[in-house]
Every structure is written in C-alpha cells, then in structure tokens.
Protein backbone atom coordinates (compact mmCIF):
# COMPACT_ATOMS: atom_id res chain seq x y z
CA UNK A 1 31.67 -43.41 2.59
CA UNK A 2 34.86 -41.98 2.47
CA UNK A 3 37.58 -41.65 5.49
CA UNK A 4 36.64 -37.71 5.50
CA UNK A 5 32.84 -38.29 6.56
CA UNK A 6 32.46 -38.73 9.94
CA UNK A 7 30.58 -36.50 11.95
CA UNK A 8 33.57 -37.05 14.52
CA UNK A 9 34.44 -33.39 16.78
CA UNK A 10 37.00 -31.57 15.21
CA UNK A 11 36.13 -32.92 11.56
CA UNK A 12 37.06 -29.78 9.58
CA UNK A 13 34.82 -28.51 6.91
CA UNK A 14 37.60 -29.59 4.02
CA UNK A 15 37.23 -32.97 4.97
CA UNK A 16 33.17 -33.21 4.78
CA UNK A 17 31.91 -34.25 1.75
CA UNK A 18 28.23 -33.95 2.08
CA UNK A 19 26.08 -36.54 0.18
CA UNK A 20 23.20 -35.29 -2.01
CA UNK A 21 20.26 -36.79 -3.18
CA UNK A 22 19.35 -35.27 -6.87
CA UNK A 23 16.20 -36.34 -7.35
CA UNK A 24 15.72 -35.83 -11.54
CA UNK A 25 12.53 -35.68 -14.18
CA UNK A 26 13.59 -38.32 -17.09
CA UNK A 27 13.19 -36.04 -19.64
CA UNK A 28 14.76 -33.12 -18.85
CA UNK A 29 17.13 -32.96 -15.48
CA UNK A 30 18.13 -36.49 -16.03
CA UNK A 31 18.58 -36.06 -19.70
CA UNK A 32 21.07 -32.56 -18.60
CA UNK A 33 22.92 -34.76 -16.14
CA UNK A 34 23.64 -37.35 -18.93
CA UNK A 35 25.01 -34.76 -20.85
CA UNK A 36 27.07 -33.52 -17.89
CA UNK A 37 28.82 -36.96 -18.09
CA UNK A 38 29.00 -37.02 -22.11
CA UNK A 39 30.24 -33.63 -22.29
CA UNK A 40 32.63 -34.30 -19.18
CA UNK A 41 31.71 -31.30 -17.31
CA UNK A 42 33.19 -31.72 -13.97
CA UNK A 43 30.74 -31.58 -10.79
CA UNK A 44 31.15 -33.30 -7.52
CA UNK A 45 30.91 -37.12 -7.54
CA UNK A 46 28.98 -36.46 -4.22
CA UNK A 47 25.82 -36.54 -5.93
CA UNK A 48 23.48 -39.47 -6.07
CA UNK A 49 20.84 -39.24 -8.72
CA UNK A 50 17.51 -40.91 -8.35
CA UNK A 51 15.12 -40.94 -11.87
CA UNK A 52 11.79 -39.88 -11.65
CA UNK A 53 9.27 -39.98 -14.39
CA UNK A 54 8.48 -36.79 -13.24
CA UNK A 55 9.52 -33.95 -10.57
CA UNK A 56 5.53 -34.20 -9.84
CA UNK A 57 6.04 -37.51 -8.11
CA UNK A 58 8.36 -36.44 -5.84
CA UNK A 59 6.99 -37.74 -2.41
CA UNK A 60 7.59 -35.36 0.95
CA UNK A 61 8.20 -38.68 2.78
CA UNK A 62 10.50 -39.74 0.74
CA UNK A 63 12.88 -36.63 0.78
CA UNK A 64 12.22 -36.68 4.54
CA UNK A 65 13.23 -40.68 4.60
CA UNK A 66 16.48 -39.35 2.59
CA UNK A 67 17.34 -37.34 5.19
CA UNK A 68 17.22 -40.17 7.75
CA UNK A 69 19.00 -42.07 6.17
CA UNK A 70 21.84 -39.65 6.39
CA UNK A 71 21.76 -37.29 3.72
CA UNK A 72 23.07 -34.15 4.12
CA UNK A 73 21.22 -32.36 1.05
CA UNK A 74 18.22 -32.93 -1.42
CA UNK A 75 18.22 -31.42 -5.09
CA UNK A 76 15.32 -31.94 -7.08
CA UNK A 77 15.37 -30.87 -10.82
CA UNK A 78 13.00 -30.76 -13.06
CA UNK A 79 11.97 -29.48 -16.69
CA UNK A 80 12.00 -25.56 -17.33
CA UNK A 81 8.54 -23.73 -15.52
CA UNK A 82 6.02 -24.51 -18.46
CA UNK A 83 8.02 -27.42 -20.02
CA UNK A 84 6.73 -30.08 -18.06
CA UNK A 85 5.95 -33.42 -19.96
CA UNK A 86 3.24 -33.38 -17.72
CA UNK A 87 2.07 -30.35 -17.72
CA UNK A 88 2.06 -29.21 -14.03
CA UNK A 89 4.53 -31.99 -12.50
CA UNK A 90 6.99 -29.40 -11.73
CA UNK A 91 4.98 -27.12 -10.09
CA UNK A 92 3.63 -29.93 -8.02
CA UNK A 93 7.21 -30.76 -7.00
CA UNK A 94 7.92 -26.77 -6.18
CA UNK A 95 5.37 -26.80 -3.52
CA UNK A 96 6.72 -30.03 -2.06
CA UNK A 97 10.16 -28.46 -2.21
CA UNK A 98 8.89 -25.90 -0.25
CA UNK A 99 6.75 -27.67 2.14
CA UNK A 100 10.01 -29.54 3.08
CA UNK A 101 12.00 -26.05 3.71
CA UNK A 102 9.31 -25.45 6.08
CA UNK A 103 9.35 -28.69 7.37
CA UNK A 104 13.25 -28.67 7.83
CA UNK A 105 13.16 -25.58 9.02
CA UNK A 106 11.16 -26.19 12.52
CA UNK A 107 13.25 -29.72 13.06
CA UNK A 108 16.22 -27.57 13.05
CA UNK A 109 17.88 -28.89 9.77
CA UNK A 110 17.64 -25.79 7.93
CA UNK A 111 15.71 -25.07 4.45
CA UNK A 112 18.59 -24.54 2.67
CA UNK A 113 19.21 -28.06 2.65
CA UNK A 114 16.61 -28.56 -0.16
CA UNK A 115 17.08 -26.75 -3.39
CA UNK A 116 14.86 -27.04 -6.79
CA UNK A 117 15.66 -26.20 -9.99
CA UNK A 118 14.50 -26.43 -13.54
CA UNK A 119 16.23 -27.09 -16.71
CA UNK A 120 16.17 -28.21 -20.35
CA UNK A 121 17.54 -31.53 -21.48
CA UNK A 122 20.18 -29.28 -23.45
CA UNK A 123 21.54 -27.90 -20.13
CA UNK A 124 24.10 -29.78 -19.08
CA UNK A 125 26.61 -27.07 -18.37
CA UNK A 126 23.25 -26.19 -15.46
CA UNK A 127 23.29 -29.46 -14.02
CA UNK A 128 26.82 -29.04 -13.25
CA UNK A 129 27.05 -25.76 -12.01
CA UNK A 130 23.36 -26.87 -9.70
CA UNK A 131 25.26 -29.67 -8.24
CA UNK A 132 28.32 -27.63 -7.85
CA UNK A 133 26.26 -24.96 -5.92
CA UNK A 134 24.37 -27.35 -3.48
CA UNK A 135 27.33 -29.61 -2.61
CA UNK A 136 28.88 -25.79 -1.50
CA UNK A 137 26.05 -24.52 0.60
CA UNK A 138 25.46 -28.23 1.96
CA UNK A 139 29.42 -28.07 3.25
CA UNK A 140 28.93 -24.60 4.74
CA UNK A 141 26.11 -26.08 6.70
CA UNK A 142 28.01 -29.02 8.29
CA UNK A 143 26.75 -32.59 8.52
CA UNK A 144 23.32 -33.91 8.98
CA UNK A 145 22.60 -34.05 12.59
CA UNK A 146 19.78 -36.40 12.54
CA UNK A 147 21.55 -39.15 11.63
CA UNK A 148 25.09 -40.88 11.53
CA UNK A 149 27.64 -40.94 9.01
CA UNK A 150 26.33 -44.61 7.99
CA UNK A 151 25.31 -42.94 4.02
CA UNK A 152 21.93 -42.47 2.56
C-alpha cells in the first residue's frame, strides 16, 4: 500500500486511494480490460483484477472475504445481458451483486460499494471509464471500516 492509505484521522479524501477488487468473465470483461492496457487507455492502477471463467461463479463469500481483507470496493464485470458464454452466468452474478448490496447495506458498509457491469470483449474504452467510475464513488465513501489499511 501506498503512504496515502491509512485510515489514520485527518487522512484527507485526496490522499485515499481505495483498492478495488474487479472481479472479470474471461471472455468478455477480462478480454475489455486487456484491451484497456493494449490500447493504453488510462484508468486507475487501483484496480486489482481477479479472472473468472465466468461472472456466474462469482461466490457471495468470496466478495464478502474481499471486503475483510480490506477492500474498499468490488466490481464485477461480465459479458453484455444475453452474451453470456454460458448462457445465464451473468445473470447469476447480478443477483449475487445484489444480494451483497443488501448484505452491505445492513452491516453498515453501504451498497454502493459493489457495482456490476456488462460489456463486450471490444469495449475497452468501458472498462476504463467502469473502473474510473467506481474508484470515484469508492473515494467519496471513505475507507473500509471493517478492516485496516493492511490491503486486500
């Protein structure tokens, strides 16, 4: 971790850099981050991406563990609503997504913590702008509270 996240008082919101978990389908939100990096379309180096075959085996626990272990924001992305390589995957993953809002909601995280969102292999310029847009709203909401600054 960088000098700028602690979770010391006083820590202004400049220097917090939150750390987000992307959790990514191989074909397609994976595939769109790759392209991010060919295309060198900046986005915040904040972001830690984790493969999945597909969004659909994106495990509740396992978000929640993230979150534990100090992360201050989850982004899962998956193929484009009707796209999925395995047929239903991301709608699977949707309904996760939003049983962890709920979840994070009553623990006092808040849901907006957890984003979702679906693209195409070909949108790179998305990935960007989705990483760009969580690592914001993450930094307007401060820190994780439920666990030090050790890193996820």
């Amino acid at each position: 971790m960088g000098a700028g996240n602690s979770s010391q008082p006083g820590e202004s919101a400049r220097e917090f850099q939150p750390q987000i978990i992307a959790f990514c389908c191989n074909f397609c939100a994976y595939a769109a981050a790759d392209l991010a990096g060919a295309l060198r379309l900046a986005y915040p180096p904040n972001i830690k991406i984790i493969l999945l075959p597909c969004t659909g085996r994106l495990d509740v626990l396992e978000v929640m563990h993230a979150f534990e272990r100090g992360a201050d924001g989850v982004l899962v992305a998956g193929c484009l609503e009707g796209d999925c390589h395995f047929r239903t995957g991301n709608l699977n993953a949707r309904r996760r997504v939003e049983q962890v809002q709920k979840l994070l909601d009553q623990i006092g995280l808040g849901a907006r913590r957890i984003q979702m969102v679906n693209m195409s292999s070909a949108m790179g310029a998305h990935f960007a702008i989705a990483a760009t847009e969580i690592t914001a709203e993450v930094q307007s909401l401060g820190p994780n509270p439920l666990a030090g600054r050790g890193g996820p």
